[in-house]
Protein backbone atom coordinates (compact mmCIF):
# COMPACT_ATOMS: atom_id res chain seq x y z
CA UNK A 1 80.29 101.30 99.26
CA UNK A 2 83.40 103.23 100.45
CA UNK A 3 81.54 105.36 103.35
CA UNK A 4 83.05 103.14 105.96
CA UNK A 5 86.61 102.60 104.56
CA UNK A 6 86.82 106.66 104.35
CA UNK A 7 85.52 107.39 107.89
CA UNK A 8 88.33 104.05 109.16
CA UNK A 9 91.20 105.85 106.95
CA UNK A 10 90.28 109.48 108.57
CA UNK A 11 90.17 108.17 111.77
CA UNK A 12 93.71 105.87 111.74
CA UNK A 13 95.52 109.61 110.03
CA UNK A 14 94.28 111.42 113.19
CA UNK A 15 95.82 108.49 114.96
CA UNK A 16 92.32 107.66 116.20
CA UNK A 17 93.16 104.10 116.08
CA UNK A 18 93.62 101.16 118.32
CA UNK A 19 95.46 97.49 118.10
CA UNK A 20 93.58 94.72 119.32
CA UNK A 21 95.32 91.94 121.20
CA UNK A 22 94.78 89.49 118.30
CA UNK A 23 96.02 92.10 115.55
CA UNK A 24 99.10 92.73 117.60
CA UNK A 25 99.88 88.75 118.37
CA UNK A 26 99.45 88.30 114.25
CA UNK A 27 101.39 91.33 113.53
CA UNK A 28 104.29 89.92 116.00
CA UNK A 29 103.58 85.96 114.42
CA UNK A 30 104.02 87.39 110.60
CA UNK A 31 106.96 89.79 110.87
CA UNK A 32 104.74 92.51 109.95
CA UNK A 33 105.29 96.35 112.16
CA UNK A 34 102.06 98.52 112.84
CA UNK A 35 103.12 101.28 110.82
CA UNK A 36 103.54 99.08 107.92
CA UNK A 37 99.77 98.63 108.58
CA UNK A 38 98.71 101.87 109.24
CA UNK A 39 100.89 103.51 106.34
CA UNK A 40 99.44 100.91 103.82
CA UNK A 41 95.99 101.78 104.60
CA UNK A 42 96.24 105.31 102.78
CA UNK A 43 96.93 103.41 99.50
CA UNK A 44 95.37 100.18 100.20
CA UNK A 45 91.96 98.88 97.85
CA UNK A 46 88.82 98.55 100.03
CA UNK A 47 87.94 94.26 99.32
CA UNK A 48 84.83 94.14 101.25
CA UNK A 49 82.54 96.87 103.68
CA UNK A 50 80.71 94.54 106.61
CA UNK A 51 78.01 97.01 107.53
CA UNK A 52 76.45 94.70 109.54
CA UNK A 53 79.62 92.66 111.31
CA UNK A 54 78.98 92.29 114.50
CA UNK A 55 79.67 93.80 116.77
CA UNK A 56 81.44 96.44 115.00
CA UNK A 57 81.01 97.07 110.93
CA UNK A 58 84.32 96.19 109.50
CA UNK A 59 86.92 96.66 106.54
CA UNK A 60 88.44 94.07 104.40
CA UNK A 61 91.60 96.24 102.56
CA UNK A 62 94.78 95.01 100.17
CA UNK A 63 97.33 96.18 101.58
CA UNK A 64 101.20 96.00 100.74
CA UNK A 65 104.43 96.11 102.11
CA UNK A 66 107.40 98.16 101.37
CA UNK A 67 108.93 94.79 99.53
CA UNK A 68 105.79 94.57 97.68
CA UNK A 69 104.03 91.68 99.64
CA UNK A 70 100.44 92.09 100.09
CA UNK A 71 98.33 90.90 102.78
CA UNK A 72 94.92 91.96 104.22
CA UNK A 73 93.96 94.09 107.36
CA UNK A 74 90.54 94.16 108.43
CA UNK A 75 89.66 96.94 110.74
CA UNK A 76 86.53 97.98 112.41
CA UNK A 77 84.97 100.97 113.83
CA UNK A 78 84.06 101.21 117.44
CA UNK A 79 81.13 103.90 116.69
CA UNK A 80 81.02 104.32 120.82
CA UNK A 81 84.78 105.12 121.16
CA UNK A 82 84.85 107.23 117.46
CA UNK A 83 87.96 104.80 117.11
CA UNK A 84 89.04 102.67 114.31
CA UNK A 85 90.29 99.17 115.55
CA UNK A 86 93.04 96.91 113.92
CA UNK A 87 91.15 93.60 113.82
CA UNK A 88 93.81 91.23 112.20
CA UNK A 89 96.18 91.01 109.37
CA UNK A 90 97.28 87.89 107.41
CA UNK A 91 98.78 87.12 104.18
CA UNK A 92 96.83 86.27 101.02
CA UNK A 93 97.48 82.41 99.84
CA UNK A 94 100.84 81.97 98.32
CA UNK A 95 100.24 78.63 96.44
């Protein structure tokens, strides 16, 4: 486990990255920027590798905010493109 989460962080520091419409309406709807997103990856903790999400394998990471808030991103790589993809973000529970 890991291979995935390495080849999505390489790709998103080369700026090999997209948005998706539904990562950039939750970004707007939660306050959160992009490059909040796409800083926090470097540092973030790999959750969960989905080899076989369809229909992209995807990443489940921790990430945090510069107030110390974490949430989760889950990106995906679009092996035809050689992109990573910005799936969603949302915040863990706060009860």
């Amino acid at each position: 486990m890991g291979q995935l989460f390495d080849t999505i962080q390489q790709l998103v520091a080369t700026k090999s990255y997209i948005v998706g419409q539904h990562a950039s309406e939750r970004l707007e709807e939660r306050g959160i920027m992009e490059w909040q997103v796409v800083a926090g990856l470097d540092g973030g903790e790999l959750l969960i590798e989905r080899l076989d999400a369809e229909p992209n394998p995807a990443i489940e990471v921790r990430e945090c905010l510069p107030d110390g808030t974490e949430f989760k991103a889950v990106w995906s790589h679009l092996r035809q493109s050689g992109v990573a993809k910005l799936v969603t973000v949302h915040f863990f529970d706060r009860n």
